[in-house]
Protein backbone atom coordinates (compact mmCIF):
# COMPACT_ATOMS: atom_id res chain seq x y z
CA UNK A 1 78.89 109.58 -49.07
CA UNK A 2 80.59 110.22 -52.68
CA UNK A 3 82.36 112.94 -53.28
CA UNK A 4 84.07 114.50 -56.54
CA UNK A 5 87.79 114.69 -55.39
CA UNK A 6 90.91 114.70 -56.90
CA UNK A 7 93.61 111.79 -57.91
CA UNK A 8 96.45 114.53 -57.95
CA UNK A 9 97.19 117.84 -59.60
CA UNK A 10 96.36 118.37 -63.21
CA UNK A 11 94.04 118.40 -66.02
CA UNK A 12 90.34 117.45 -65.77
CA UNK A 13 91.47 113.83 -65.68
CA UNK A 14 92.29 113.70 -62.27
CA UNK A 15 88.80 114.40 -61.10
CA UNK A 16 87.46 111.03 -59.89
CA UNK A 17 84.41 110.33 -57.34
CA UNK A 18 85.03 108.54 -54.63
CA UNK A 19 83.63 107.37 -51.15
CA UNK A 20 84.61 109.84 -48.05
CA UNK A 21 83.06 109.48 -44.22
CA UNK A 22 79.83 111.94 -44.16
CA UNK A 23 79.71 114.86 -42.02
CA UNK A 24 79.29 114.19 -37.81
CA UNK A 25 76.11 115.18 -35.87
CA UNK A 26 76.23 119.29 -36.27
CA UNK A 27 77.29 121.19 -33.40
CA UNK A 28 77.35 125.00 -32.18
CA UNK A 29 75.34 126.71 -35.23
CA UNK A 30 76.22 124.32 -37.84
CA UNK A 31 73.79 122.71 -40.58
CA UNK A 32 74.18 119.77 -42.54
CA UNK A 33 72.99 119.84 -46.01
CA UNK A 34 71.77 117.03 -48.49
CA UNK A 35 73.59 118.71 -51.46
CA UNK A 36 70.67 119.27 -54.33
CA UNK A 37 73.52 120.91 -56.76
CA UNK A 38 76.61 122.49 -56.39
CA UNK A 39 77.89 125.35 -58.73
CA UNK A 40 81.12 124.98 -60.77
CA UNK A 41 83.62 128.02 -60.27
CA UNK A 42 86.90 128.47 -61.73
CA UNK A 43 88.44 128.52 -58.73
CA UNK A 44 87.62 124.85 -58.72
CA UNK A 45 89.79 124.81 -61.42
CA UNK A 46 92.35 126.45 -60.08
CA UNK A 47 92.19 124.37 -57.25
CA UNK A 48 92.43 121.55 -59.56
CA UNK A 49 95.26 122.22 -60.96
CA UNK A 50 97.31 122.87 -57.85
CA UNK A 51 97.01 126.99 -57.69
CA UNK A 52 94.60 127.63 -55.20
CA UNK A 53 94.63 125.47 -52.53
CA UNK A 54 92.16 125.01 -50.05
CA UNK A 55 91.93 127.12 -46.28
CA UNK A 56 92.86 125.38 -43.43
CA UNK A 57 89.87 122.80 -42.49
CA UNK A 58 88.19 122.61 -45.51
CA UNK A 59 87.53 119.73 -47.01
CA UNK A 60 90.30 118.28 -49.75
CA UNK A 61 87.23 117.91 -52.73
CA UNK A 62 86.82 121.24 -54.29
CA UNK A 63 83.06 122.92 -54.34
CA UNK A 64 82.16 126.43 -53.01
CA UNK A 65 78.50 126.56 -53.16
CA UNK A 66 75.32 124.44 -53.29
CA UNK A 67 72.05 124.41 -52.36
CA UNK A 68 70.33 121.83 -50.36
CA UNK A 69 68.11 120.47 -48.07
CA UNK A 70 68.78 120.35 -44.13
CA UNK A 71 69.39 117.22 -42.90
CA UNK A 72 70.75 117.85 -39.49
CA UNK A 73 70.79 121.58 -37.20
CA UNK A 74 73.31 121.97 -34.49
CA UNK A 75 71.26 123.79 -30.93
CA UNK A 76 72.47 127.24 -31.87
CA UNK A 77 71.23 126.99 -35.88
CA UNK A 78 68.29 129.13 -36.86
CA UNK A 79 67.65 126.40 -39.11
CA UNK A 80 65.52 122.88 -38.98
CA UNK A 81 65.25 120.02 -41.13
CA UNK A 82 63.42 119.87 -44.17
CA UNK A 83 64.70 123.48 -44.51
CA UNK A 84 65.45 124.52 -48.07
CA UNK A 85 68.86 126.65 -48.37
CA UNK A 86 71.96 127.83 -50.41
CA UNK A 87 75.27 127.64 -48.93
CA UNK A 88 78.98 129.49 -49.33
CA UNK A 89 81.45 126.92 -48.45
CA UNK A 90 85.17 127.42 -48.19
CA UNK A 91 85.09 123.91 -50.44
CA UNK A 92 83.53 120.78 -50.47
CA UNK A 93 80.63 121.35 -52.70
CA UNK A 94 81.13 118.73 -54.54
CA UNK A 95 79.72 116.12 -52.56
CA UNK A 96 75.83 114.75 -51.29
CA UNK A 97 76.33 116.10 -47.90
CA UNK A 98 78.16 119.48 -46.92
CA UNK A 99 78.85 120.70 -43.22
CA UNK A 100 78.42 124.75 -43.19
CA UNK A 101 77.92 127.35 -40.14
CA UNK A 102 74.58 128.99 -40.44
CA UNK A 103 76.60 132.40 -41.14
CA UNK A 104 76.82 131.21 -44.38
CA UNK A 105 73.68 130.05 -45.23
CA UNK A 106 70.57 131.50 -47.32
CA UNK A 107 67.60 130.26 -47.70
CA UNK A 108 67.06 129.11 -51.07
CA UNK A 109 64.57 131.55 -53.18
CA UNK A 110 61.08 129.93 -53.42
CA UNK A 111 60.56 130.84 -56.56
CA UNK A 112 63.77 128.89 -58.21
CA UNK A 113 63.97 125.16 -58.56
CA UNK A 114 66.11 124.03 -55.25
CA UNK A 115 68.88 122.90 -58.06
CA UNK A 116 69.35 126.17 -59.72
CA UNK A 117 70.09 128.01 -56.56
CA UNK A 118 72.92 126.69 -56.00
CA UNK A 119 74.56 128.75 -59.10
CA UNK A 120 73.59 132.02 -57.03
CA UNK A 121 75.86 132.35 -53.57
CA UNK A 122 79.33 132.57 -54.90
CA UNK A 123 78.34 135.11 -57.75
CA UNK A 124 76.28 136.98 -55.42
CA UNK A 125 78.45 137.24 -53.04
CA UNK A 126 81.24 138.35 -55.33
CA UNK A 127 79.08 140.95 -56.85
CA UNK A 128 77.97 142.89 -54.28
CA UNK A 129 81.32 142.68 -51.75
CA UNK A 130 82.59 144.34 -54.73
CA UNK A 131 80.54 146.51 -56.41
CA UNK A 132 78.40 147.93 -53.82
CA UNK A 133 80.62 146.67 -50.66
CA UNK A 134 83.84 147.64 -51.89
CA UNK A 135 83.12 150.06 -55.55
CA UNK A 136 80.24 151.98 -53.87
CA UNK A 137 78.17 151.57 -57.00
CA UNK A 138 75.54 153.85 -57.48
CA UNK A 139 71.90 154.42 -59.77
CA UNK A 140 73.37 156.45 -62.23
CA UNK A 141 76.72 155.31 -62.65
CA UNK A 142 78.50 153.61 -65.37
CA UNK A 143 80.16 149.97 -65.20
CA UNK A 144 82.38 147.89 -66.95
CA UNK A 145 81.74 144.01 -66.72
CA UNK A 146 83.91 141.86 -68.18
CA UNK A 147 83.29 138.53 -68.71
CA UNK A 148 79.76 139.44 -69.29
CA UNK A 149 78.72 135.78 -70.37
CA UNK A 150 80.06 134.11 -67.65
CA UNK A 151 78.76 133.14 -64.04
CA UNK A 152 79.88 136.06 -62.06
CA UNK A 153 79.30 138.48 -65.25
CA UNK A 154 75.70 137.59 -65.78
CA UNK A 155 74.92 137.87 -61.94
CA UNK A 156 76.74 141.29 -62.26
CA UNK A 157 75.17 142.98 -65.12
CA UNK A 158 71.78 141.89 -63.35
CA UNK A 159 72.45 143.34 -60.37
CA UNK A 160 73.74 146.13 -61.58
CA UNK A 161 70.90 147.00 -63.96
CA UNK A 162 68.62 146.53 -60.76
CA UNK A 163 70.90 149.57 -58.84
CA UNK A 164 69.89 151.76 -62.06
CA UNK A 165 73.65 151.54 -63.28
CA UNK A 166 74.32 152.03 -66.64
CA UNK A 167 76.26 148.42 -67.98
CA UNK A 168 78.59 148.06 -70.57
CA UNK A 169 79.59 144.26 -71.03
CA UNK A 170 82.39 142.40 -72.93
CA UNK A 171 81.14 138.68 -74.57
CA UNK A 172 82.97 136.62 -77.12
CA UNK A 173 80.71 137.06 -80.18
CA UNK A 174 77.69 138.49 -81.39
CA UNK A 175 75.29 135.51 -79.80
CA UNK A 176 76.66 135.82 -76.53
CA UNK A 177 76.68 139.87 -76.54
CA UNK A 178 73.02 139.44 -77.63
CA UNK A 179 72.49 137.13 -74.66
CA UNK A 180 74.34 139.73 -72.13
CA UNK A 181 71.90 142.82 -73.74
CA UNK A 182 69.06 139.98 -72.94
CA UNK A 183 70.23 140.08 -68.95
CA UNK A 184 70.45 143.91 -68.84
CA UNK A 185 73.56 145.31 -70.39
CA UNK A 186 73.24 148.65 -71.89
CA UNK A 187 76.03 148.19 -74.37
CA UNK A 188 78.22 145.09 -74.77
CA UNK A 189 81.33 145.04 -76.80
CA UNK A 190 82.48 142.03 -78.25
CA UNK A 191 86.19 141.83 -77.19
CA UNK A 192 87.41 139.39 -80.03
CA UNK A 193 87.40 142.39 -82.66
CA UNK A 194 86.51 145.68 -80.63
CA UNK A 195 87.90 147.90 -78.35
CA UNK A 196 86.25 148.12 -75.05
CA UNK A 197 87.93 151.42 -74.22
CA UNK A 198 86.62 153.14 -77.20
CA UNK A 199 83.23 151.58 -76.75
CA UNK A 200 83.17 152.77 -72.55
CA UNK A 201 84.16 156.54 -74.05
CA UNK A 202 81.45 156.27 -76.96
CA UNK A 203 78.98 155.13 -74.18
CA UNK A 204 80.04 157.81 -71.98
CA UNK A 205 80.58 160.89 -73.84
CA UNK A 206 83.82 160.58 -72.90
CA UNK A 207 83.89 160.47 -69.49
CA UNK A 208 84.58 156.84 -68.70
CA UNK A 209 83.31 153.96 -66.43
CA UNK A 210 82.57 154.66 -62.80
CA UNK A 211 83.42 150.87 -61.92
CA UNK A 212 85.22 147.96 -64.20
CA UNK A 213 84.96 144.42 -62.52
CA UNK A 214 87.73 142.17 -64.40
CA UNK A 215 88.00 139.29 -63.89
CA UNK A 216 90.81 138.57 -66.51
CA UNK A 217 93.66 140.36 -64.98
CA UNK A 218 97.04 141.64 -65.95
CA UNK A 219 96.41 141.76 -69.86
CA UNK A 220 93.45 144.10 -68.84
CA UNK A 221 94.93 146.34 -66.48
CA UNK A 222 96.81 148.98 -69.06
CA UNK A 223 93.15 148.69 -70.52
CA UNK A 224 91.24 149.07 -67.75
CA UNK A 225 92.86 152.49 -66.34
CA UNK A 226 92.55 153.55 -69.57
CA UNK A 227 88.77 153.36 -69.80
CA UNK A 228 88.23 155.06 -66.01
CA UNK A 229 86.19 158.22 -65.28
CA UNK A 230 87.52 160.65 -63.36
CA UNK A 231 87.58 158.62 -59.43
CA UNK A 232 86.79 155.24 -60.81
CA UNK A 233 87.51 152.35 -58.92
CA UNK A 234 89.15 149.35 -60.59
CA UNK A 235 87.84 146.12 -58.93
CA UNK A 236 89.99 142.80 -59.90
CA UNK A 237 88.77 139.84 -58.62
CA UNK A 238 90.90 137.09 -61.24
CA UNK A 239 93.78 136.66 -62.97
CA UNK A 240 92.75 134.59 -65.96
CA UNK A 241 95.10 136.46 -68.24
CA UNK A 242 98.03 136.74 -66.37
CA UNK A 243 98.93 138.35 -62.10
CA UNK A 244 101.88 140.56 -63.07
CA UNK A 245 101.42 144.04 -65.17
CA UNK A 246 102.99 147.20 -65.46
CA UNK A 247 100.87 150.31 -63.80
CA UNK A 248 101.17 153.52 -65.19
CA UNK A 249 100.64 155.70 -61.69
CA UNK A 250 100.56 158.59 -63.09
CA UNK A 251 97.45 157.60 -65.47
CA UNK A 252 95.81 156.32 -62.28
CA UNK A 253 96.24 159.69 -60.50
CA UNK A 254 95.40 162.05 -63.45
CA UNK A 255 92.03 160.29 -63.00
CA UNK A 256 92.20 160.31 -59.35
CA UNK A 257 91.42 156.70 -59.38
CA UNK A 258 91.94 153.36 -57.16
CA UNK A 259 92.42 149.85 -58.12
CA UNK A 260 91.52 147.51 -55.24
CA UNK A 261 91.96 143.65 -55.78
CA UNK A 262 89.94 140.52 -53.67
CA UNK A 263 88.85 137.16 -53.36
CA UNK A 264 86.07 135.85 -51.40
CA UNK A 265 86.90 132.47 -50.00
CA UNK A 266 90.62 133.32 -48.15
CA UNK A 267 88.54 135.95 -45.84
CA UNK A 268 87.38 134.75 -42.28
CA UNK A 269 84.56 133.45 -41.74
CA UNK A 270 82.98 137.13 -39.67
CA UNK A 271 84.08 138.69 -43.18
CA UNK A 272 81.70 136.45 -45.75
CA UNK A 273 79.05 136.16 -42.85
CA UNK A 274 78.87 139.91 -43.10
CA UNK A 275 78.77 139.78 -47.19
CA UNK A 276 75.68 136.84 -46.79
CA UNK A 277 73.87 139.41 -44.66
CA UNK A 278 74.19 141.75 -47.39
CA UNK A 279 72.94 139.45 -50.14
CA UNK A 280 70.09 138.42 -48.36
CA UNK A 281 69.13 141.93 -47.47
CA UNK A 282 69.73 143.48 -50.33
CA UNK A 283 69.86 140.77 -53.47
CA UNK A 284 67.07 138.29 -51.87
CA UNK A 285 64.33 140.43 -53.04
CA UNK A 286 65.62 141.49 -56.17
CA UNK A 287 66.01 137.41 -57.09
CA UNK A 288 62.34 137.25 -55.31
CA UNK A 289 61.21 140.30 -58.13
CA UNK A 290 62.82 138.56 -61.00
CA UNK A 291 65.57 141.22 -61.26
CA UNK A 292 68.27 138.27 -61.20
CA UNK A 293 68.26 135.04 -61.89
CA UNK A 294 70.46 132.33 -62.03
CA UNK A 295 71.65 131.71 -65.39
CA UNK A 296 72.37 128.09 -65.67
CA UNK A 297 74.01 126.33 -68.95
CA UNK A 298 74.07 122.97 -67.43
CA UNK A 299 73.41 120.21 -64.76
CA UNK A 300 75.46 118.24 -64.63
CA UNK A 301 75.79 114.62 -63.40
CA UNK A 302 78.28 114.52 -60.16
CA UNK A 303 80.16 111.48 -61.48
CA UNK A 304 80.20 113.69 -64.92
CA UNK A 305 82.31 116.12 -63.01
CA UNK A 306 85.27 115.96 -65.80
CA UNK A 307 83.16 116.67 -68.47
CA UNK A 308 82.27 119.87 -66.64
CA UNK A 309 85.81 121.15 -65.75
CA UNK A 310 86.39 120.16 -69.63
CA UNK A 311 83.12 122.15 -70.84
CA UNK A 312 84.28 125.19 -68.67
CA UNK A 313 87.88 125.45 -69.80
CA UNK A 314 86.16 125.23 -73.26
CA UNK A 315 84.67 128.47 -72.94
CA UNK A 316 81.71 127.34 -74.48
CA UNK A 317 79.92 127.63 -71.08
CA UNK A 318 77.01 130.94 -70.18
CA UNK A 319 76.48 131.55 -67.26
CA UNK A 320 76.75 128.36 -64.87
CA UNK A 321 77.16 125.03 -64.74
CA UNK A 322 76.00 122.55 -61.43
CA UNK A 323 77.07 119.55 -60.43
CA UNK A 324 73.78 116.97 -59.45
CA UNK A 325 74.86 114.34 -56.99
């Protein structure tokens, strides 16, 4: 089968597709999946560039979700071919077949073309193991996203305007803040000029954001405190802006507040089976209402995988972009 793998560590350059041995008859409760699309992350950057490698058994080609058809059902799956589904992977994504335990497996939303659900399982996930998993956000609260325009933010300001949350957004520029009010977001803040902690306190009366998601990291985090209500809860879930900040602890406990950090593919496998249960339960039938959709900017070509990682790092990209073997 081809794959979209890597020559070596460094820019997009070094993405090159290749031919690799397919996946084995499935065993125990796994599936094999004719890969439809798979959804470009960052982390595939990252991964890409030598600085996040991937868990121990993965496959070497980056890729950490995709939707499908079954090919192949081990005698424990719940699933038979023909089935259609999404997937979480730990990595391999980027390929025309993908091995996956049924823990991690959805089935894809009928009312979304089998492509375009494959920009859903790594956002969803994210979102709700930390905003409603982790954050405990409730109708009625107020949230920070940043990174509004982006794959995991437009998932997030969806999901949270379907909890009844109150959303304030940042976006680079006043067509992608329009696109981010489009998708739910009560106020968005355009962070090239404004300040997003005056524009959470004008929002607020005041009183600050119940919940800020950042995805950016240290550059945020003097920022981020800042613009907490009284027992907010500061999720971080990236570090595009830097992994090392000072804290100020005792502007964190004047507002009684916590700051919990997390990724999604380092936890075991029970961990992210638990967080697809959730999704399914609880974000299934708000995709099946219309509530959230996937926001796609692209498909992409598989053997046009540089010119992704290129149009990602460009910043250009809203929402998400899939790779079509």
């Amino acid at each position: 089968m081809r794959v979209l793998g890597f020559t070596g560590i460094g820019g997009p350059e070094v993405l090159q597709v290749r031919e690799e041995q397919g996946p084995e008859t499935p065993s125990g409760d796994d599936v094999v999946i004719e890969v439809a699309a798979a959804g470009v992350n960052r982390a595939d950057v990252h991964q890409r560039e030598g600085r996040y490698p991937p868990p121990p058994g993965a496959p070497a080609w980056p890729g950490l979700e995709v939707s499908g058809t079954v090919l192949a059902a081990g005698p424990a799956a719940p699933w038979s071919p023909g089935d259609r589904v999404a997937a979480l992977l730990d990595g391999g994504g980027y390929a025309e077949q993908v091995v996956v335990t049924s823990a991690l497996v959805l089935p894809a939303p009928a009312a979304l073309p089998l492509p375009d659900a494959a920009a859903l399982p790594e956002a969803a996930c994210t979102v709700w193991a930390t905003l409603v998993m982790s954050a405990g956000l409730r109708a009625g609260e107020t949230v920070l996203v940043h990174g509004g325009s982006g794959g995991i933010g437009t998932t997030a300001i969806q999901v949270a305007a379907a909890l009844g949350a109150r959303v304030v957004a940042t976006a680079g520029g006043p067509e992608r803040a329009r696109r981010c009010a489009e998708l739910g977001a009560d106020v968005v803040v355009d962070h090239r000029g404004e300040d997003f902690v005056e524009a959470v306190r004008e929002a607020t009366q005041g009183r600050g954001a119940d919940v800020v998601l950042d995805m950016v990291g240290a550059a945020y985090l003097e920022q981020n405190v800042a613009a907490l209500a009284v027992g907010g809860r500061l999720e971080v879930i990236g570090l595009q802006k830097g992994r090392r900040a000072e804290l100020d602890l005792g502007a964190l406990m004047a507002r009684r507040a916590s700051v919990h950090a997390a990724t999604l593919r380092a936890r075991p496998t029970a961990e992210k089976a638990a967080i697809v249960t959730a999704v399914r339960e609880h974000v299934w039938p708000m995709v099946a209402s219309g509530a959230v959709r996937p926001v796609v900017h692209e498909r992409i070509p598989l053997a046009e995988g540089r010119r992704a990682h290129e149009l990602l790092e460009s910043g250009a990209v809203f929402g998400k972009l899939l790779l079509v073997p």
